[in-house]
C-alpha atoms as a PDB file:
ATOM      1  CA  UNK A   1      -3.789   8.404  33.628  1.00  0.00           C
ATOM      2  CA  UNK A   2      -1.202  10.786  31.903  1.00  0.00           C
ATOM      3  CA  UNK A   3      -0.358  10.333  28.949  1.00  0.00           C
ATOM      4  CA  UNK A   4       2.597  12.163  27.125  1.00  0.00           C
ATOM      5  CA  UNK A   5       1.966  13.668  23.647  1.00  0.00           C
ATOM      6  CA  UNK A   6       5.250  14.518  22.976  1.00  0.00           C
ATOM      7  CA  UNK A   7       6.722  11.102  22.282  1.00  0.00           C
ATOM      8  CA  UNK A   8       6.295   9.258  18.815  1.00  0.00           C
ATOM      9  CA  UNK A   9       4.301   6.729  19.095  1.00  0.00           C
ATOM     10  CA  UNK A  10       4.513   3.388  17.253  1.00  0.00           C
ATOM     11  CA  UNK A  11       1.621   1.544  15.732  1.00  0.00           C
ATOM     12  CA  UNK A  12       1.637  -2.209  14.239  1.00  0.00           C
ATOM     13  CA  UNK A  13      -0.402  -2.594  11.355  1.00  0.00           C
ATOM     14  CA  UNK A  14      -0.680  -6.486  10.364  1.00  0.00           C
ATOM     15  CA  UNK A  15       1.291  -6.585   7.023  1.00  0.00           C
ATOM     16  CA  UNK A  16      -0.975  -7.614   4.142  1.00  0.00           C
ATOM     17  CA  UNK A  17      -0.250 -10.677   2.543  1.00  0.00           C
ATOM     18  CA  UNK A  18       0.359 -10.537  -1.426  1.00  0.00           C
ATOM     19  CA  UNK A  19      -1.832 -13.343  -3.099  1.00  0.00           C
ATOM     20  CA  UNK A  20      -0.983 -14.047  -6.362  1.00  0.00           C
ATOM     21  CA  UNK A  21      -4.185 -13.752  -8.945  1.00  0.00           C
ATOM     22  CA  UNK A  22      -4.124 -17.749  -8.544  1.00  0.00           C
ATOM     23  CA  UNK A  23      -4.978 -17.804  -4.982  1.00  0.00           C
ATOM     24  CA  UNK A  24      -7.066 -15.158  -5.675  1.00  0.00           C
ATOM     25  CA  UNK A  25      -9.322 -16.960  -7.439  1.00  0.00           C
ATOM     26  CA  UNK A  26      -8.922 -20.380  -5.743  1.00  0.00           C
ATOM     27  CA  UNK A  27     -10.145 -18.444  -2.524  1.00  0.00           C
ATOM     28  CA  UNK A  28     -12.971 -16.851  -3.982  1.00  0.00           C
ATOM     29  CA  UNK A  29     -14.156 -19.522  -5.903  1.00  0.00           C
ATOM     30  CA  UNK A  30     -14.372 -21.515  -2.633  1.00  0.00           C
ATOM     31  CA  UNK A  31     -15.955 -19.015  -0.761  1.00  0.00           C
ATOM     32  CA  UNK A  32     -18.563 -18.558  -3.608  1.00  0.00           C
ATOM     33  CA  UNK A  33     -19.357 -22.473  -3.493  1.00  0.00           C
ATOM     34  CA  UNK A  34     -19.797 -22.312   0.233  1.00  0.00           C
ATOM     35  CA  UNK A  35     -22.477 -19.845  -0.046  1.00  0.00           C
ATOM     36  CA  UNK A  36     -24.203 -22.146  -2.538  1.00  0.00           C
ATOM     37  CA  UNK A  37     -23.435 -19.804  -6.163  1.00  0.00           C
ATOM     38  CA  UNK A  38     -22.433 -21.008  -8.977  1.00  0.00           C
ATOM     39  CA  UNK A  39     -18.277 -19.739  -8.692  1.00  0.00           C
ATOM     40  CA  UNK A  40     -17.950 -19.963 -12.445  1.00  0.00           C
ATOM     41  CA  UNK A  41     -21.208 -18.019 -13.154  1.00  0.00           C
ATOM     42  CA  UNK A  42     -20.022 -15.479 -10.388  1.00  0.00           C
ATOM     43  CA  UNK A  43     -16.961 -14.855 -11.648  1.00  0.00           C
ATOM     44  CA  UNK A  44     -17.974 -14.182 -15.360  1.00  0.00           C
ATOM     45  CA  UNK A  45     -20.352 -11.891 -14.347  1.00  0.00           C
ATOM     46  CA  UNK A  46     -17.515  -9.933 -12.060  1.00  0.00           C
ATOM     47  CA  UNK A  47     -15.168  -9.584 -14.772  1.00  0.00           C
ATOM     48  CA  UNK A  48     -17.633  -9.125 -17.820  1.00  0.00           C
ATOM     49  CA  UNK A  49     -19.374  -5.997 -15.607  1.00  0.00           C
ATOM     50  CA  UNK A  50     -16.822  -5.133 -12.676  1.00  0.00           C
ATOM     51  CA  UNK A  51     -19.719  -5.134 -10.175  1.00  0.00           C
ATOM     52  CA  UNK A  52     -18.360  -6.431  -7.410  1.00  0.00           C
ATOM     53  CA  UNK A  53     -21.737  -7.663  -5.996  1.00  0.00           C
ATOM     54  CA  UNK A  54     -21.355 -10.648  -7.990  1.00  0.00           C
ATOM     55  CA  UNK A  55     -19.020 -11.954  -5.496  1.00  0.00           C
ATOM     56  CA  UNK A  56     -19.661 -12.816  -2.312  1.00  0.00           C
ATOM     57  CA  UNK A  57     -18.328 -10.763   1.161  1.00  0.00           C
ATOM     58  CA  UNK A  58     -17.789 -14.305   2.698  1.00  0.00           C
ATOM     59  CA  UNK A  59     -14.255 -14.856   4.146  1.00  0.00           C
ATOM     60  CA  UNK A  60     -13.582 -11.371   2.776  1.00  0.00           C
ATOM     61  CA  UNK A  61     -13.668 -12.790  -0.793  1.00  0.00           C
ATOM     62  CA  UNK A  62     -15.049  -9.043  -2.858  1.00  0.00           C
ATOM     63  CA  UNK A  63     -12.269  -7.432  -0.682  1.00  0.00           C
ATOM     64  CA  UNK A  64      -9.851 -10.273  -2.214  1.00  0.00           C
ATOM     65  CA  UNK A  65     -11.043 -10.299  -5.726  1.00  0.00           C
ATOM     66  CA  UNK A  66     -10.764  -6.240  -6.021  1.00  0.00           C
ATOM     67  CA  UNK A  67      -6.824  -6.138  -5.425  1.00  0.00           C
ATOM     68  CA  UNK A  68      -6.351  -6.832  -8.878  1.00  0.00           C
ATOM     69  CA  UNK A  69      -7.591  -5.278 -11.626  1.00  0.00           C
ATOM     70  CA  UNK A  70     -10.163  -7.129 -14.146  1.00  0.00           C
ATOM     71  CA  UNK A  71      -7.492  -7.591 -16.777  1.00  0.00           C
ATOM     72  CA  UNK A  72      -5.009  -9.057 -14.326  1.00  0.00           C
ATOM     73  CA  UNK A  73      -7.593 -11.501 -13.903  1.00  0.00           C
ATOM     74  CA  UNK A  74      -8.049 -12.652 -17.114  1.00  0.00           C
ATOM     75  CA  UNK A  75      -4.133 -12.308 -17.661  1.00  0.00           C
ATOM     76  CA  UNK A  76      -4.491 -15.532 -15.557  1.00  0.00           C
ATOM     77  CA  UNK A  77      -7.029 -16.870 -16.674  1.00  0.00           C
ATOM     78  CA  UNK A  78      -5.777 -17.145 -20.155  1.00  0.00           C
ATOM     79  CA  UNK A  79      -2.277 -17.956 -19.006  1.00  0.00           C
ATOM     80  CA  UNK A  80      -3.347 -20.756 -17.212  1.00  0.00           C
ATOM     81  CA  UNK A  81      -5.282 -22.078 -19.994  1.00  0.00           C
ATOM     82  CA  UNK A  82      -2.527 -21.900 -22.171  1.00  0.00           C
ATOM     83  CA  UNK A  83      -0.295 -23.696 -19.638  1.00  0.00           C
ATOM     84  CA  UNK A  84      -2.796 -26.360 -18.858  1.00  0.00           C
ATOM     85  CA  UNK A  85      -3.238 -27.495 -22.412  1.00  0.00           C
ATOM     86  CA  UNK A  86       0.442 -27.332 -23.576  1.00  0.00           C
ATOM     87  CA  UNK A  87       0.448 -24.068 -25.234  1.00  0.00           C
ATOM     88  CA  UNK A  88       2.625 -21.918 -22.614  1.00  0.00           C
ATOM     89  CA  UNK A  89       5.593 -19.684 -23.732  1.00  0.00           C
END
C-alpha cells in the first residue's frame, strides 16, 4: 500500500471539554467515594500539599483535578461558601 507524503494530512483530536472548578470537584469527589476515601480528607490534603497522589486516578479524576490551579480551587470553594450561606457579592 502507497501512501503519498506529499498531501496534508488531517487529524481529529476529540475536543476537551471545559469543566468548570464545580464539576471539577463534584466529579472527583465522587470518584474518591467510590474508591472508598474519605473525598473531604482527600481533597484537603491535595490543596494544603499539591501532591496529586491524594486523589485518586479513577475515572481520570488526578488528571481532572490538575486543570486548575490550587487557588482556583479554593476560589470556589470559598465562593461557594459565601453563596450558600447568603454572603455572595
Amino acid at each position: 500500500m502507497s501512501r503519498k507524503f506529499d498531501e496534508t494530512m488531517k487529524f481529529n483530536l476529540a475536543k476537551e471539554t471545559s469543566n468548570t472548578p464545580g464539576e471539577i470537584f463534584t466529579e472527583v469527589f465522587q470518584a474518591l467515594k467510590e474508591k472508598g476515601y474519605d473525598p473531604i480528607n482527600q481533597m484537603v490534603g491535595y490543596l494544603i500539599s499539591g501532591d496529586p497522589t491524594y486523589i485518586t486516578s479513577h475515572k481520570n479524576a488526578r488528571v481532572l483535578i490538575r486543570r486548575l490551579e490550587r487557588d482556583e480551587l479554593l476560589e470556589e470553594l470559598v465562593h461557594s461558601y459565601m453563596e450558600n450561606n447568603g454572603l455572595g457579592g
